[in-house]
Protein backbone atom coordinates (compact mmCIF):
# COMPACT_ATOMS: atom_id res chain seq x y z
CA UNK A 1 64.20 -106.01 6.21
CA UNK A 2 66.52 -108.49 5.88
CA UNK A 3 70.43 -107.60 5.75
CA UNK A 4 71.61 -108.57 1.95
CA UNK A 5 74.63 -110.78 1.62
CA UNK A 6 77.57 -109.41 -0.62
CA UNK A 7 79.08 -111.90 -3.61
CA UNK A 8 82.26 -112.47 -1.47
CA UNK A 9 80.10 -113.63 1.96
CA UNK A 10 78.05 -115.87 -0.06
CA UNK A 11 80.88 -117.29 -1.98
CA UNK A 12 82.90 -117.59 1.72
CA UNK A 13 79.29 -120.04 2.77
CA UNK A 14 79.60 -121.93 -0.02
CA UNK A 15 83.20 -122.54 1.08
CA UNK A 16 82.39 -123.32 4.46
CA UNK A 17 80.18 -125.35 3.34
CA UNK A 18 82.54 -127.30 1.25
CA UNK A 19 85.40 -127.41 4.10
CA UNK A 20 82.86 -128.73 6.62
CA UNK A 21 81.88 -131.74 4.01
CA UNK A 22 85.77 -132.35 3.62
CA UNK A 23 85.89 -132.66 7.17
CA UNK A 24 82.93 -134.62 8.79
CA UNK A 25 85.04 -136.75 11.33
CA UNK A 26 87.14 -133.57 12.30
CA UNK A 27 83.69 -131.83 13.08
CA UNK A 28 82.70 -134.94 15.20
CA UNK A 29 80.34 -135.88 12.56
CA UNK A 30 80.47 -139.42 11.47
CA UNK A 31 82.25 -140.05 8.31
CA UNK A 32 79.10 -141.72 6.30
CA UNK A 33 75.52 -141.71 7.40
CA UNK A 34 73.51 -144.28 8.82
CA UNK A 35 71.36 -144.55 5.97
CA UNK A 36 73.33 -144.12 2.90
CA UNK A 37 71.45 -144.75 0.13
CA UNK A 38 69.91 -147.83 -1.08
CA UNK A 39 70.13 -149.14 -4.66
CA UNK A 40 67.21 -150.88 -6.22
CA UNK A 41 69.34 -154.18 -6.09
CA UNK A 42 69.47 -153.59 -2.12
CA UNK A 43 73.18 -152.47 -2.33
CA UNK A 44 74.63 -149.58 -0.35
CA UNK A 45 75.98 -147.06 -2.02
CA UNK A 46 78.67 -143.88 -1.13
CA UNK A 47 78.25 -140.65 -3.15
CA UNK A 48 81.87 -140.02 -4.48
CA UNK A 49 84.28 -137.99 -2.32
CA UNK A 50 84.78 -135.68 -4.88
CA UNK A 51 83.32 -132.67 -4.56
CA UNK A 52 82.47 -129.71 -7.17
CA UNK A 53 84.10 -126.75 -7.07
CA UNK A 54 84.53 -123.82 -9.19
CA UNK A 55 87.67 -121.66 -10.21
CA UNK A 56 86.27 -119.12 -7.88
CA UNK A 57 85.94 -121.04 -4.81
CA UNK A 58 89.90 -122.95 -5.28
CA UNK A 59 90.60 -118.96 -5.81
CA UNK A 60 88.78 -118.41 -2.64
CA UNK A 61 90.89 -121.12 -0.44
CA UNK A 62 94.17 -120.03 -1.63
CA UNK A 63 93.56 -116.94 -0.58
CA UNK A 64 92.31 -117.58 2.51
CA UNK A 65 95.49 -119.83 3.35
CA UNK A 66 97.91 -116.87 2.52
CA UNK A 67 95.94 -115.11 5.19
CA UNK A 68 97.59 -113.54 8.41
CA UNK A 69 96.83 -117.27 10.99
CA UNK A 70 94.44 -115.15 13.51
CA UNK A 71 92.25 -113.71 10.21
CA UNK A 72 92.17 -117.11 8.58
CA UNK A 73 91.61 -118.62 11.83
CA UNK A 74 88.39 -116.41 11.99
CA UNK A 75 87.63 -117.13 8.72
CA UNK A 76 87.22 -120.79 9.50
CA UNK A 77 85.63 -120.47 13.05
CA UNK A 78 83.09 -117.93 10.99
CA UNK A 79 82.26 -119.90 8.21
CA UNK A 80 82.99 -123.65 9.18
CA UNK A 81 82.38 -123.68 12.99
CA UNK A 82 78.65 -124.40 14.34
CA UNK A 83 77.54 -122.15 16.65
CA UNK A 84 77.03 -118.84 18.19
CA UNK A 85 79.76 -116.12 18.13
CA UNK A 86 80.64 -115.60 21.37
CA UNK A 87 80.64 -119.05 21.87
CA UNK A 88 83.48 -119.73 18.52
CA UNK A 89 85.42 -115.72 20.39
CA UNK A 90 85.72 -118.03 23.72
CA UNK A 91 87.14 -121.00 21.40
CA UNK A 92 89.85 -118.42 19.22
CA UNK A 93 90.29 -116.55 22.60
CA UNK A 94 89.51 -113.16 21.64
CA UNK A 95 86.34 -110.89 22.80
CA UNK A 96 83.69 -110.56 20.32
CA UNK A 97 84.60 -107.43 19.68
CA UNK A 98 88.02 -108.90 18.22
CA UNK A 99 86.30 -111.36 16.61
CA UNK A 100 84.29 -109.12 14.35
CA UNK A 101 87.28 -106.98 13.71
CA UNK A 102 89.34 -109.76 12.95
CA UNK A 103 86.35 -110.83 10.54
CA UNK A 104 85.87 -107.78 9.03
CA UNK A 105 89.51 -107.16 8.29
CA UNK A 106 89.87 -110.79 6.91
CA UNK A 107 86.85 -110.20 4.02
CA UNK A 108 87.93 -106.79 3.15
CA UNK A 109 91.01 -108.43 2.79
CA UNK A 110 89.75 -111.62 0.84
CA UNK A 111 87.38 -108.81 -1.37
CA UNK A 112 90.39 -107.05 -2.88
CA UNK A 113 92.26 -110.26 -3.48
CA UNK A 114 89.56 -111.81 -5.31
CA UNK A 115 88.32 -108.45 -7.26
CA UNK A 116 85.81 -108.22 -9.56
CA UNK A 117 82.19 -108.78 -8.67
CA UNK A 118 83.63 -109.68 -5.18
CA UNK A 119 84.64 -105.98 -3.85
CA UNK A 120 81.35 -105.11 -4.90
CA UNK A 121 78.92 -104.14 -2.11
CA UNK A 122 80.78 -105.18 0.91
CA UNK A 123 80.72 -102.34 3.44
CA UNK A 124 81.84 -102.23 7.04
CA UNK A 125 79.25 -104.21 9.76
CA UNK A 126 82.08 -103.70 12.38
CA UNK A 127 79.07 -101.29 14.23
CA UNK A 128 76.17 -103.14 13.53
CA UNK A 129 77.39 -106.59 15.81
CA UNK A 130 78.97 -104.86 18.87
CA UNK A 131 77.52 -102.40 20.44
């Protein structure tokens, strides 16, 4: 069965998501794709910079920036970052272990600052990623 994701994880992806976007030459990814879209008049064309985002997500971001630096720092690697776990530990310098305490710490701390539907559901996983 597969593990259910609380409100405040899937609002932290959609974050992540939206940092990564803001970010594309930071990542290494190139600012604008190769094949931006074509108009029918044979113009290119840039989808505007601007991106969406509700009350809860500009909620989200200042709270993670008022974060302790190693939680939000975990935050980002978590959420942002491609790749395996151990491999984004190595990059913070911390064991996994401290990683997912770290990570744990920083949600249950993001959960009670956002409230609401938000502190709803989330329960420790601190024992069910290290062994």
């Amino acid at each position: 069965m597969a593990e259910r994701r609380t409100n405040l994880e899937i609002l932290l992806s959609e974050w992540g998501e939206l940092k990564a976007r803001e970010n594309r030459p930071g990542l290494g990814y190139p600012a604008e794709s190769t094949f931006a879209q074509m108009r029918v008049d044979g113009q290119r064309r840039a989808d505007p910079e601007v991106f969406l985002a509700d009350d809860d997500i500009r909620r989200l971001d200042v709270a993670i920036g008022e974060l302790h630096p190693d939680m939000r720092a975990v935050i980002t690697a978590h959420y942002i970052w491609p790749g395996p776990v151990k491999v984004k530990a190595d990059r913070l310098g911390v064991s996994p272990r401290t990683y997912y305490s770290n990570l744990e710490f920083a949600e249950k701390t993001l959960a009670y600052r956002m409230g609401g539907r938000y502190e709803v559901g989330y329960e420790t996983k601190l024992c069910a990623h290290v062994e």
